[in-house]
C-alpha atoms as a PDB file:
ATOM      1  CA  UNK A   1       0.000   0.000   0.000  1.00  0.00           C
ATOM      2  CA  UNK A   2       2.609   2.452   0.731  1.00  0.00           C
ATOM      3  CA  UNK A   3       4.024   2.362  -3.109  1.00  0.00           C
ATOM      4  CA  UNK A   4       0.221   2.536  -4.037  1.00  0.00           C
ATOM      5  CA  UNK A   5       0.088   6.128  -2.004  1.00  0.00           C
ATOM      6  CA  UNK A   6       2.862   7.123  -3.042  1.00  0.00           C
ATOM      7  CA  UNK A   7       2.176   6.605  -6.714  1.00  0.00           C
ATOM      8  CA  UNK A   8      -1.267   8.329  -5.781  1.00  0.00           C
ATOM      9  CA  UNK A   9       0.290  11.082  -4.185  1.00  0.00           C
ATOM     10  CA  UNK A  10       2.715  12.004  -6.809  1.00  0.00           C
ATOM     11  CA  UNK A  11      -0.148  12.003  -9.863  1.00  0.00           C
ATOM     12  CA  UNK A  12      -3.030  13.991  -8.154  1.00  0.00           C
ATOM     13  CA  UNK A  13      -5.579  12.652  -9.896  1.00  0.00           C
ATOM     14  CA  UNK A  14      -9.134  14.326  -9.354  1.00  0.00           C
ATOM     15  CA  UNK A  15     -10.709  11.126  -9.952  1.00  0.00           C
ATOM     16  CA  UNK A  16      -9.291   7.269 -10.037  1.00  0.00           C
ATOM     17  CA  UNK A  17     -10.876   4.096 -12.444  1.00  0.00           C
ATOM     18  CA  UNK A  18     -10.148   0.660 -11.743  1.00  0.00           C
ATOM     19  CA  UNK A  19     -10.714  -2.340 -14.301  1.00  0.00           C
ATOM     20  CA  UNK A  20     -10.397  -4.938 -11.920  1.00  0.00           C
ATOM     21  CA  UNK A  21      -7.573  -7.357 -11.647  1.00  0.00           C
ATOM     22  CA  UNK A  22      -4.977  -7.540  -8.178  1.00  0.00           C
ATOM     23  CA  UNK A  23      -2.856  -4.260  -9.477  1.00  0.00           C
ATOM     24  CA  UNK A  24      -5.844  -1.901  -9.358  1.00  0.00           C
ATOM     25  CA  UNK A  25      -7.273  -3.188  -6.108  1.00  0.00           C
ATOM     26  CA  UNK A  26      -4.573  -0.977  -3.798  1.00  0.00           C
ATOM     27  CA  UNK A  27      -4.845   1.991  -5.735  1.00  0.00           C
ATOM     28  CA  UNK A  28      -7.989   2.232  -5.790  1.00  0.00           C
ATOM     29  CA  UNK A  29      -8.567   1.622  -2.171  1.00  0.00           C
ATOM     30  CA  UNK A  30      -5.884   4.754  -1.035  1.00  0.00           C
ATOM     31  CA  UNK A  31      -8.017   6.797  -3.772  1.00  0.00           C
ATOM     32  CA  UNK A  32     -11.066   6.099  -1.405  1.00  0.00           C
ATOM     33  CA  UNK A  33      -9.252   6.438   1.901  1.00  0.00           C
ATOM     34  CA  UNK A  34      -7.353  10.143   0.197  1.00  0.00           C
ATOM     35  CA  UNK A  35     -11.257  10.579  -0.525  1.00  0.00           C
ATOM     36  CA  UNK A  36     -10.661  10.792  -4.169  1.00  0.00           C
ATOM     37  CA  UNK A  37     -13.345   9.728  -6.628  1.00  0.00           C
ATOM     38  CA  UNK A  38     -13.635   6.522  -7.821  1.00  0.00           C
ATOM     39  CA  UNK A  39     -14.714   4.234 -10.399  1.00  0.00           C
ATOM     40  CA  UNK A  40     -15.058   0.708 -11.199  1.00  0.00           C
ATOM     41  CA  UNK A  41     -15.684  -0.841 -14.754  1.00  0.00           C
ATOM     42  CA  UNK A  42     -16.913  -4.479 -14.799  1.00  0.00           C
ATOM     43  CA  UNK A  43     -16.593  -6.009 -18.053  1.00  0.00           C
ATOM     44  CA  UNK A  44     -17.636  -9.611 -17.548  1.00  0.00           C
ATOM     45  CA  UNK A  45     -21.360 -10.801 -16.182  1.00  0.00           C
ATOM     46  CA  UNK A  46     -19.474 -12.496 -13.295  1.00  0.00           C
ATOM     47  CA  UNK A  47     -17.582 -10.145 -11.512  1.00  0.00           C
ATOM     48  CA  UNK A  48     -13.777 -10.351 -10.704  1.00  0.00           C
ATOM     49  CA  UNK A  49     -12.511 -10.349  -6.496  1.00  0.00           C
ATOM     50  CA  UNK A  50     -11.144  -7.044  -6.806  1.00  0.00           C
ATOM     51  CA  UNK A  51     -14.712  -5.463  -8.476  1.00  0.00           C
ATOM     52  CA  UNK A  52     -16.177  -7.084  -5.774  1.00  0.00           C
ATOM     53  CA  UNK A  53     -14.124  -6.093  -2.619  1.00  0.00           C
ATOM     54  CA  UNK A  54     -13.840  -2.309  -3.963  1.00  0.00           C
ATOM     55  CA  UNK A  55     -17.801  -2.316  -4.903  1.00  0.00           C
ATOM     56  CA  UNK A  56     -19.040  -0.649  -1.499  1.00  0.00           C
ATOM     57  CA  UNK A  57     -15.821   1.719  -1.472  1.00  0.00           C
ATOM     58  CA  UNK A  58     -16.548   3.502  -4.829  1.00  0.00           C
ATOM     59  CA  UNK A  59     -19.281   5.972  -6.589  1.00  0.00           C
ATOM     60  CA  UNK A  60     -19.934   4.687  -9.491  1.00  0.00           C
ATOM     61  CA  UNK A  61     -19.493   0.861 -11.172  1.00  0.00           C
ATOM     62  CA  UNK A  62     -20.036   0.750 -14.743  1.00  0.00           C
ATOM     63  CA  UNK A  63     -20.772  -2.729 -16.232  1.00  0.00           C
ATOM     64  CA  UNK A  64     -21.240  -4.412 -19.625  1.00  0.00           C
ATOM     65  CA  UNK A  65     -24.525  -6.818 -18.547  1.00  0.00           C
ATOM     66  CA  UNK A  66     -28.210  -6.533 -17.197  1.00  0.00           C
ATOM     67  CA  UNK A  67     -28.769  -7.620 -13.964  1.00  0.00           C
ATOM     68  CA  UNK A  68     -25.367  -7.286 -11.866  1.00  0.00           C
ATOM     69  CA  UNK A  69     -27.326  -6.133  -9.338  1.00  0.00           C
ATOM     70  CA  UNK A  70     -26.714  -9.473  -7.829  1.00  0.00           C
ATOM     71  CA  UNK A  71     -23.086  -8.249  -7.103  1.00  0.00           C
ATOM     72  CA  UNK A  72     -23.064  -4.908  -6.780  1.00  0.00           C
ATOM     73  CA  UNK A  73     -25.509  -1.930  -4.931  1.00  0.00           C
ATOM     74  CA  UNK A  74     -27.840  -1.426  -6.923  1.00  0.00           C
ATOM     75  CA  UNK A  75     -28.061   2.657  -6.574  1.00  0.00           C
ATOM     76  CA  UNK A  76     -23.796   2.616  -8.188  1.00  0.00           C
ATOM     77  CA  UNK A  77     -24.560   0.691 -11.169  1.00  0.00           C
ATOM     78  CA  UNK A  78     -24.769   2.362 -14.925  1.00  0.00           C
ATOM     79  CA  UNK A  79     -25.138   0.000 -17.886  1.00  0.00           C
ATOM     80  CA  UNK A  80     -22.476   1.008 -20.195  1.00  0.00           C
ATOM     81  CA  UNK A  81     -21.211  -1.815 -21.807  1.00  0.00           C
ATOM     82  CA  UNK A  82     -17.481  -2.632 -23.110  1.00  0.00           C
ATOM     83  CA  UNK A  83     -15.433  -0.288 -25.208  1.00  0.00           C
ATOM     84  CA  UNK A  84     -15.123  -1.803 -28.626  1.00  0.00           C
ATOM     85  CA  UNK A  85     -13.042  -0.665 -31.658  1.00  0.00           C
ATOM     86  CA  UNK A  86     -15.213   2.125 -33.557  1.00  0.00           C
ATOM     87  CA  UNK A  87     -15.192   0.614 -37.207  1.00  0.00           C
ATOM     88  CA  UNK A  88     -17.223  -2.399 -35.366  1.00  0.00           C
ATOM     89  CA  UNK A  89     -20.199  -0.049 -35.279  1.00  0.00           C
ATOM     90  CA  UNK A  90     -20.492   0.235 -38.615  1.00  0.00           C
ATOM     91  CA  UNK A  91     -20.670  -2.952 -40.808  1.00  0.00           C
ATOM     92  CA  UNK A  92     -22.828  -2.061 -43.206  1.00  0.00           C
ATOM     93  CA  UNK A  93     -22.303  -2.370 -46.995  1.00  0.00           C
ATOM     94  CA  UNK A  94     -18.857  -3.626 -46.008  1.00  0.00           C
ATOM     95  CA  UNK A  95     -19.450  -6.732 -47.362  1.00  0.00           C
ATOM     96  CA  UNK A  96     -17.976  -6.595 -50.863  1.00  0.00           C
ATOM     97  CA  UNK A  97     -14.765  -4.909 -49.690  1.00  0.00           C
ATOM     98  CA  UNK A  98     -14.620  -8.128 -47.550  1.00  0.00           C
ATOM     99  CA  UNK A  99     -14.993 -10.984 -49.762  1.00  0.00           C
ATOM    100  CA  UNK A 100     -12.550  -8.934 -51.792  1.00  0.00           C
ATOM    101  CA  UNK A 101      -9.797  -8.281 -48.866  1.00  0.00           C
ATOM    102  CA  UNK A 102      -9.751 -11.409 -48.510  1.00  0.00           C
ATOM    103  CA  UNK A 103     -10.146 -13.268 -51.303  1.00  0.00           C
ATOM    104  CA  UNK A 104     -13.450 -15.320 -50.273  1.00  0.00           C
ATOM    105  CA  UNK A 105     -16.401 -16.418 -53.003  1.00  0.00           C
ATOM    106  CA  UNK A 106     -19.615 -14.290 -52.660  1.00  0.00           C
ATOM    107  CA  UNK A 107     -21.765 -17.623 -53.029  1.00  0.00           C
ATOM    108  CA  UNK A 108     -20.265 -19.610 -50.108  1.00  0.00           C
ATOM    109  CA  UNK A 109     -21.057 -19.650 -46.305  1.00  0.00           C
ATOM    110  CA  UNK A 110     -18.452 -17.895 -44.507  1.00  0.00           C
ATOM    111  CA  UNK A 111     -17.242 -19.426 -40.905  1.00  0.00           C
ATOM    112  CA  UNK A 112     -15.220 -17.087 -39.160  1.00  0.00           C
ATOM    113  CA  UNK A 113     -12.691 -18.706 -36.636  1.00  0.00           C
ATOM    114  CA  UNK A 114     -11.179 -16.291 -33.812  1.00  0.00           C
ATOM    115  CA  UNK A 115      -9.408 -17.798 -30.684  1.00  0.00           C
ATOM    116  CA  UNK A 116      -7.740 -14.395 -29.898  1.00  0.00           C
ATOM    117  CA  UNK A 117      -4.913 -13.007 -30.837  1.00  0.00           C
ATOM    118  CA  UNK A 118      -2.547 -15.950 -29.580  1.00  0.00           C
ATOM    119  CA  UNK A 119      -5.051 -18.235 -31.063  1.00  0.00           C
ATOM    120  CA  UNK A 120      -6.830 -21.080 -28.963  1.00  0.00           C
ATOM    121  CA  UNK A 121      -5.729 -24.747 -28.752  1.00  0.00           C
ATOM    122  CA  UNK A 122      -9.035 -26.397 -28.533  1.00  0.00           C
ATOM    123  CA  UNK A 123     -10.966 -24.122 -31.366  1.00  0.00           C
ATOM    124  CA  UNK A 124      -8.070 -25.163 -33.517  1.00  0.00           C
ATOM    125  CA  UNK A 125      -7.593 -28.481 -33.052  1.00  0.00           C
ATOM    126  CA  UNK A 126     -11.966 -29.168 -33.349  1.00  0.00           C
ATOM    127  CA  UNK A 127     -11.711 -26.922 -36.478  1.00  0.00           C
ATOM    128  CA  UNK A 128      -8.713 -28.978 -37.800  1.00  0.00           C
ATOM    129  CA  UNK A 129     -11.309 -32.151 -37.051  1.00  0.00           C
ATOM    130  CA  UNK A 130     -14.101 -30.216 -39.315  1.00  0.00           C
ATOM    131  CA  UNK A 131     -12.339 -29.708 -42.433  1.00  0.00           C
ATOM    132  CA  UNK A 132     -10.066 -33.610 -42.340  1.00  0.00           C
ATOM    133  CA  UNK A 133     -13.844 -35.007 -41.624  1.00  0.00           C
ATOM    134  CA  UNK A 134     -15.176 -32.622 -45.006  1.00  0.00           C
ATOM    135  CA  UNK A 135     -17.201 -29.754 -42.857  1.00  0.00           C
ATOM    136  CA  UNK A 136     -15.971 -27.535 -45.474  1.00  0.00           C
ATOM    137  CA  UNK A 137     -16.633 -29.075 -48.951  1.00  0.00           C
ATOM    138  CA  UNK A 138     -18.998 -27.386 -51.109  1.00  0.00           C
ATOM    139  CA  UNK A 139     -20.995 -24.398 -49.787  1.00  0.00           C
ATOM    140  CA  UNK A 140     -18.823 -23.467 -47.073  1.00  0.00           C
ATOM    141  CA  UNK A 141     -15.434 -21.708 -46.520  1.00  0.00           C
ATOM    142  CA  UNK A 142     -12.905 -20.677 -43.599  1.00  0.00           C
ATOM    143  CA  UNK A 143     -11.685 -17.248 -42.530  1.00  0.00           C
ATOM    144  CA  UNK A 144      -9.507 -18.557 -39.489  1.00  0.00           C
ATOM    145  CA  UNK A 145      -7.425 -16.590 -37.275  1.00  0.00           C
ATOM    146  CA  UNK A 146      -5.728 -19.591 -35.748  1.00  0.00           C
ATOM    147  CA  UNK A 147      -3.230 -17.287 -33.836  1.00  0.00           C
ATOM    148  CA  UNK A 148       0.679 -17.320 -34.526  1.00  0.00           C
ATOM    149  CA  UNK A 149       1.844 -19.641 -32.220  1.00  0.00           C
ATOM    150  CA  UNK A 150       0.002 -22.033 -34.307  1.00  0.00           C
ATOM    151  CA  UNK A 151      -0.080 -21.119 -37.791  1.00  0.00           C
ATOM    152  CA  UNK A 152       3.086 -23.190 -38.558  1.00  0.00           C
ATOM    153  CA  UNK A 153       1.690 -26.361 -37.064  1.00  0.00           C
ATOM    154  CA  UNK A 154      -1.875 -25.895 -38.465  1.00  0.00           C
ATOM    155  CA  UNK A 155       0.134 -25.262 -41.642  1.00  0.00           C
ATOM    156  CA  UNK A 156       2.341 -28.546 -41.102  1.00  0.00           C
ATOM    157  CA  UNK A 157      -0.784 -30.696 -39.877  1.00  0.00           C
ATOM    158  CA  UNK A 158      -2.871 -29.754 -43.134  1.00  0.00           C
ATOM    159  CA  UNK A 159      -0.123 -31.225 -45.016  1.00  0.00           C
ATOM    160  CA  UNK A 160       0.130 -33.864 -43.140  1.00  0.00           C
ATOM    161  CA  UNK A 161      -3.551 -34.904 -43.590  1.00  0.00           C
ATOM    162  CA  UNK A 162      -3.535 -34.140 -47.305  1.00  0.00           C
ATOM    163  CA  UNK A 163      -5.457 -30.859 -47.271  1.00  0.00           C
ATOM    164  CA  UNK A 164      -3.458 -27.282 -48.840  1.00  0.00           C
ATOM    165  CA  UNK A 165      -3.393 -24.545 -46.845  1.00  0.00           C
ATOM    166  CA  UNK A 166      -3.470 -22.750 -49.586  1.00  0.00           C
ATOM    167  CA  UNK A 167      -7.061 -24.617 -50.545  1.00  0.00           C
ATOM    168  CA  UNK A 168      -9.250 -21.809 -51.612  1.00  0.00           C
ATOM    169  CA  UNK A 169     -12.077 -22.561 -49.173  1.00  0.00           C
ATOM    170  CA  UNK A 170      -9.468 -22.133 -46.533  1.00  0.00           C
ATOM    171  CA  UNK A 171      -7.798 -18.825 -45.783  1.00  0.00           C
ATOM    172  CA  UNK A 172      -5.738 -19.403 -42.612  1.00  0.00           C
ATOM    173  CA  UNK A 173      -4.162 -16.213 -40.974  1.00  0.00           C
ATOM    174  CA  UNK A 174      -2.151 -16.333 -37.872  1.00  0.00           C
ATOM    175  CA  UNK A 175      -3.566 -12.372 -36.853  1.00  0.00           C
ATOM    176  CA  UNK A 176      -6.772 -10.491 -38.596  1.00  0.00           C
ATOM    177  CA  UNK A 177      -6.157  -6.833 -38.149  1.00  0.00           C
ATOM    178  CA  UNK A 178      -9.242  -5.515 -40.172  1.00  0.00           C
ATOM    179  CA  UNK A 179     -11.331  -7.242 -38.229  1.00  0.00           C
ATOM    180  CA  UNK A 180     -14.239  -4.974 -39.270  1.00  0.00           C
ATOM    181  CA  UNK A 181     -14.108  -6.877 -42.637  1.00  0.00           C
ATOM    182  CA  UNK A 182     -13.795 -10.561 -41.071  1.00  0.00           C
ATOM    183  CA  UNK A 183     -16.972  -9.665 -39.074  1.00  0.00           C
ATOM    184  CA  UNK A 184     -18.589  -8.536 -42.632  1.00  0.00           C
ATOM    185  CA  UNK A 185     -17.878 -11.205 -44.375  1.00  0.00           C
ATOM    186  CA  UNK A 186     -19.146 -13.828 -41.716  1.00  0.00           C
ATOM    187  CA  UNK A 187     -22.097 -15.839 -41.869  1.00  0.00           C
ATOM    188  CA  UNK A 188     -21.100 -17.841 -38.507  1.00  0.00           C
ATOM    189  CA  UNK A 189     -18.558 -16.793 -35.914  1.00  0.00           C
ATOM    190  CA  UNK A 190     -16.688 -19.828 -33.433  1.00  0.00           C
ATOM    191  CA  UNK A 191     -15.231 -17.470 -30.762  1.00  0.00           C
ATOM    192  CA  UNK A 192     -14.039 -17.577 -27.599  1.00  0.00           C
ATOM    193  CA  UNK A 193     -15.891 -15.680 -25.202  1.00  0.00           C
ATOM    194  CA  UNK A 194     -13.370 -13.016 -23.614  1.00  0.00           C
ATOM    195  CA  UNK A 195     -15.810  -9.711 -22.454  1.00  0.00           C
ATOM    196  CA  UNK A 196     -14.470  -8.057 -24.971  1.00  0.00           C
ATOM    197  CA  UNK A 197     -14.850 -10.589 -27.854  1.00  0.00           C
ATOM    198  CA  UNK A 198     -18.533 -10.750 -26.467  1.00  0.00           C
ATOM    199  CA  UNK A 199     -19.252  -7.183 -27.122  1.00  0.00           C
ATOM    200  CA  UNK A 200     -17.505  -7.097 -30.392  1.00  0.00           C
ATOM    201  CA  UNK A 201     -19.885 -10.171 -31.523  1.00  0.00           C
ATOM    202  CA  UNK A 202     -22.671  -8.478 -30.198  1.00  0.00           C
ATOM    203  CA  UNK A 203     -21.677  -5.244 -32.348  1.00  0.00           C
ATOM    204  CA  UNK A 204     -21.298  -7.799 -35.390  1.00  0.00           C
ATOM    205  CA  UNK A 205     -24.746  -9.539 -35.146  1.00  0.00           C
ATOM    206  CA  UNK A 206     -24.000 -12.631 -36.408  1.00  0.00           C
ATOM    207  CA  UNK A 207     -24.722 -16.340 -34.906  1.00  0.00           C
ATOM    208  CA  UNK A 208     -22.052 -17.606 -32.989  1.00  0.00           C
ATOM    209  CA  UNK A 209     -20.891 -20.424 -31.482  1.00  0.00           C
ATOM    210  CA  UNK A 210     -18.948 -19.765 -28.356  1.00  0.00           C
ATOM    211  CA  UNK A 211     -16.497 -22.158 -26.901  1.00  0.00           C
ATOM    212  CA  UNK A 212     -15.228 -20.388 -22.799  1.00  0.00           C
ATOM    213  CA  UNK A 213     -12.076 -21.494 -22.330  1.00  0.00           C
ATOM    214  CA  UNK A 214     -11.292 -22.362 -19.112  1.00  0.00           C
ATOM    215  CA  UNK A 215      -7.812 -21.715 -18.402  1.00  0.00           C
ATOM    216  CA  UNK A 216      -9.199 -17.859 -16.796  1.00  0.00           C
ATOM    217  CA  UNK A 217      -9.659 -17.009 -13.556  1.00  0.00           C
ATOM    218  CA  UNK A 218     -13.593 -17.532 -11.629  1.00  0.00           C
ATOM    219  CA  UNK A 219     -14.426 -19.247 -15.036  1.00  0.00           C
ATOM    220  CA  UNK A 220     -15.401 -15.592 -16.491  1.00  0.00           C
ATOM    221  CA  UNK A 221     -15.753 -16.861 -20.061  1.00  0.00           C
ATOM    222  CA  UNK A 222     -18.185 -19.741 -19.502  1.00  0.00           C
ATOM    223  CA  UNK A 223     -20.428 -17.022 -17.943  1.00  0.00           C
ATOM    224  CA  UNK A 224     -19.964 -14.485 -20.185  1.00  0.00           C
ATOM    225  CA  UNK A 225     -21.526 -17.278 -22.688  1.00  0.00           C
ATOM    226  CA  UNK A 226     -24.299 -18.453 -20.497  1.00  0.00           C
ATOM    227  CA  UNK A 227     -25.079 -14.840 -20.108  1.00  0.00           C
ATOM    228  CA  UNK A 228     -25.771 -15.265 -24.246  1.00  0.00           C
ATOM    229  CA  UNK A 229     -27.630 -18.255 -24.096  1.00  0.00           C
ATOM    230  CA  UNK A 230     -29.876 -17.765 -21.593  1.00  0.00           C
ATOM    231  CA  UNK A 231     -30.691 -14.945 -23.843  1.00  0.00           C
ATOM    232  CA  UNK A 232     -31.395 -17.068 -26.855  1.00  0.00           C
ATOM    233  CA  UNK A 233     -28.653 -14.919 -28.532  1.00  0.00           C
ATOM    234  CA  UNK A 234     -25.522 -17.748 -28.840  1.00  0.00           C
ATOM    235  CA  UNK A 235     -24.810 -21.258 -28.829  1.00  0.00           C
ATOM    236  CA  UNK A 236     -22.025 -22.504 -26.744  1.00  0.00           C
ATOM    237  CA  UNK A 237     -19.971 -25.557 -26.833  1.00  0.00           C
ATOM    238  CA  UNK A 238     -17.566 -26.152 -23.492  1.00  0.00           C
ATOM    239  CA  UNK A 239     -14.079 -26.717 -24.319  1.00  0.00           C
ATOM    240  CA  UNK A 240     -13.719 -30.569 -23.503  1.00  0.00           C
ATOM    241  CA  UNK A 241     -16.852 -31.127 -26.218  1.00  0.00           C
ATOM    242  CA  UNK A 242     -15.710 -28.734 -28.581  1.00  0.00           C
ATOM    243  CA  UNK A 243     -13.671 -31.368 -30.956  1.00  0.00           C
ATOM    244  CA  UNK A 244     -16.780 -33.558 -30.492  1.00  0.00           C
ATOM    245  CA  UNK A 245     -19.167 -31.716 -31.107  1.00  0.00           C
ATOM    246  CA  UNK A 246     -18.648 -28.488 -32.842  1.00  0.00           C
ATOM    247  CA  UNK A 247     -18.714 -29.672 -36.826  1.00  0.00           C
ATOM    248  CA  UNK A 248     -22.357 -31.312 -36.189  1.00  0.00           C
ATOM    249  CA  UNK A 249     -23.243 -27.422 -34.193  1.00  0.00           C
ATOM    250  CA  UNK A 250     -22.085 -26.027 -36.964  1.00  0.00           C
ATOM    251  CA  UNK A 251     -24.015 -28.096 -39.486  1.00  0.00           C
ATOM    252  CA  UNK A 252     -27.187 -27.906 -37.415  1.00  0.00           C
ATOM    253  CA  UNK A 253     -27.180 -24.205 -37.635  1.00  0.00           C
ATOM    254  CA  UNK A 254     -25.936 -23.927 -40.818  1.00  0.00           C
ATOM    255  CA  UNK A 255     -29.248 -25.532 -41.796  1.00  0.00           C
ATOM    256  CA  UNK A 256     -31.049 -23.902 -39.481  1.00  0.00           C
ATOM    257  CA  UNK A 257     -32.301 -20.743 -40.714  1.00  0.00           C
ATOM    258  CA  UNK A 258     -34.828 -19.683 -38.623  1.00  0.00           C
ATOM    259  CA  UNK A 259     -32.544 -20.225 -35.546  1.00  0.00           C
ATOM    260  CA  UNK A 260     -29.939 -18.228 -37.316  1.00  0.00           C
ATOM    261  CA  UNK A 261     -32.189 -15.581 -37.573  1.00  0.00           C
ATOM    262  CA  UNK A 262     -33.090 -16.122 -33.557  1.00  0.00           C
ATOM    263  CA  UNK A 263     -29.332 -15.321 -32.736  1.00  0.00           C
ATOM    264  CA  UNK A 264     -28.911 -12.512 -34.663  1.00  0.00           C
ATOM    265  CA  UNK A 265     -32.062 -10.818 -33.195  1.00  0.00           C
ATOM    266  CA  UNK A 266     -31.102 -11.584 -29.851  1.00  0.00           C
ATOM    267  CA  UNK A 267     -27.724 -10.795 -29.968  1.00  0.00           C
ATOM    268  CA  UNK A 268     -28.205  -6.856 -31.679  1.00  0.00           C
ATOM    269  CA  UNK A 269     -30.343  -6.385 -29.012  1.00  0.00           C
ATOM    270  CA  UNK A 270     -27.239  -6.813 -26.677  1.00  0.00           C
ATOM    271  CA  UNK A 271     -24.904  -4.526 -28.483  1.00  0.00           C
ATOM    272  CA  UNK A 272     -23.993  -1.182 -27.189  1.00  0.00           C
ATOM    273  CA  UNK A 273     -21.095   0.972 -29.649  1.00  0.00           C
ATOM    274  CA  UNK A 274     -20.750   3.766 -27.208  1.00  0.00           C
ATOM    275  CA  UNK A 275     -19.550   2.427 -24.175  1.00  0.00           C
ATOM    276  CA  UNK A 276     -16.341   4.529 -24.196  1.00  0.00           C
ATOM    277  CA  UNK A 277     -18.314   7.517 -24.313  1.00  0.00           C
ATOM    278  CA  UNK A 278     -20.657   6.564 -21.626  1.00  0.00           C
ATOM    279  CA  UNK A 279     -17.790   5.470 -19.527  1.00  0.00           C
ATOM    280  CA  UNK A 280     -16.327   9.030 -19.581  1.00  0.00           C
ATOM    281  CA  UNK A 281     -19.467  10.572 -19.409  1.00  0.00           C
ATOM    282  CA  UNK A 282     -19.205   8.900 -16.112  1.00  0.00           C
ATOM    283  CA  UNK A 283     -15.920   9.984 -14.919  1.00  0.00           C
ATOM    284  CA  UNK A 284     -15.980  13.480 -15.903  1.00  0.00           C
ATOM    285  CA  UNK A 285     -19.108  13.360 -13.978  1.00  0.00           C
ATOM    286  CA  UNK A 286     -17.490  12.509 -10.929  1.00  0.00           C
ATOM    287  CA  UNK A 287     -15.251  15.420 -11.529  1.00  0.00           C
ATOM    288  CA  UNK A 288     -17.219  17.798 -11.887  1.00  0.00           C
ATOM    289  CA  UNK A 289     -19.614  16.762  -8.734  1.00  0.00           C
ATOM    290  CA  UNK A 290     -16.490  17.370  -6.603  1.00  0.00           C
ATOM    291  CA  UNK A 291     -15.608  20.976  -8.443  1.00  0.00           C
ATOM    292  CA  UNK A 292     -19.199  21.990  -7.869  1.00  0.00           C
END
């Protein structure tokens, strides 16, 4: 605590924000006991230790979900949502520049893959399993972000099992950086479910199949997804069934119109694009309730 006052001390702030996690739970606990404002954002539907233990200290806890009134007083809470990158907001007539970017056909169903930026073992490995067992012949084709730790492999283990990488229904990348135009392009999106991956899907609007990992702390992704689903706005698969079951999910849904429709409904109605404005809206609140 003393480093925490000190670091406190030096910056002056006129009003402090935590985001959970162990590092923000001293500061934010001197900004309270210095009597500076305070704010807490929540991002998952099942909040973090440090959320909770600073909860009754601060003014105002902004969160991402309905209903965390279960956690938190209810009188503190704003909906607000996650930030998300601005050119999610706006998808619309994107979709050519898309297919074009990169290089997908207009006339097949497009399955985007996203595991993160590091890529995900288990997503990999069950979507690996789709296309050796023929998921993607025909009408369908992968835009796969399989993360660059394991774009070699994947690469190497294609080979191996007699499919191209370079197979036109099959356009692996170990990182996506216009993401806007993956998210266009989609017709179904296998995703983990990080709080902020959930709020960019929710921006996107398309049906999803969500597979938690479970390697993170208090199990946050697994209730990020059941937050989804009990909202009849995702599917989700849990890791240790994903390989099993995820190319028959994705060939149920794919058939499935009416249900795809369902999820994208339900989802939109989840998506909010101005969180980061809301979320200062909030702070320079606080401010400005001191000043006055």
């Amino acid at each position: 605590m003393i480093w925490a006052r000190k670091l406190v001390s030096g910056f002056g702030p006129e009003v402090v924000v935590g985001v959970g996690g162990y590092a923000s739970g001293p500061v934010l606990r001197t900004a309270v006991a210095m009597k500076i404002p305070a704010l807490i954002q929540e991002q998952n539907s099942f909040p973090g230790i440090t959320n909770r233990m600073l909860a009754g200290k601060v003014q105002k806890i902004c969160v991402a979900y309905k209903g965390m009134e279960k956690y938190f007083p209810k009188e503190k809470l704003v909906l607000t949502g996650n930030p998300i990158r601005q050119d999610l907001a706006g998808l619309s007539g994107k979709r050519p520049e898309a297919f074009l970017h990169f290089g997908l056909a207009e006339n097949k169903i497009t399955i985007l893959v996203i595991g993160g930026s590091l890529g995900a073992g288990t997503i990999n490995q069950s979507v690996m399993q789709c296309i050796i067992r023929g998921n993607s012949v025909g009408s369908q084709q992968w835009l796969w972000q399989c993360g660059k730790y394991y774009f070699e492999k994947i690469r190497k283990d294609l080979t191996a099992a007699g499919i191209s990488s370079e197979r036109v229904d099959i356009k692996l990348h170990a990182f996506i950086d216009r993401m806007d135009l993956a998210y266009s392009a989609a017709d179904l999106v296998i995703s983990r479910a990080g709080a902020i991956a959930i709020s960019e899907l929710c921006a996107a609007g398309k049906p999803v199949i969500l597979i938690p990992s479970p390697n993170v702390s208090e199990d946050h992704q697994t209730k990020n997804a059941l937050a989804l689903v009990e909202r009849k706005a995702a599917i989700m698969i849990r890791d240790n069934e994903a390989k099993e079951k995820l190319g028959s999910s994705i060939t149920g849904l794919i058939n499935d119109t009416a249900l795809q429709e369902e999820l994208k409904r339900n989802i939109r109605t989840m998506a909010v694009t101005d969180a980061a404005d809301r979320i200062a809206s909030e702070v320079l609140g606080l401010i400005r309730t001191v000043k006055s």
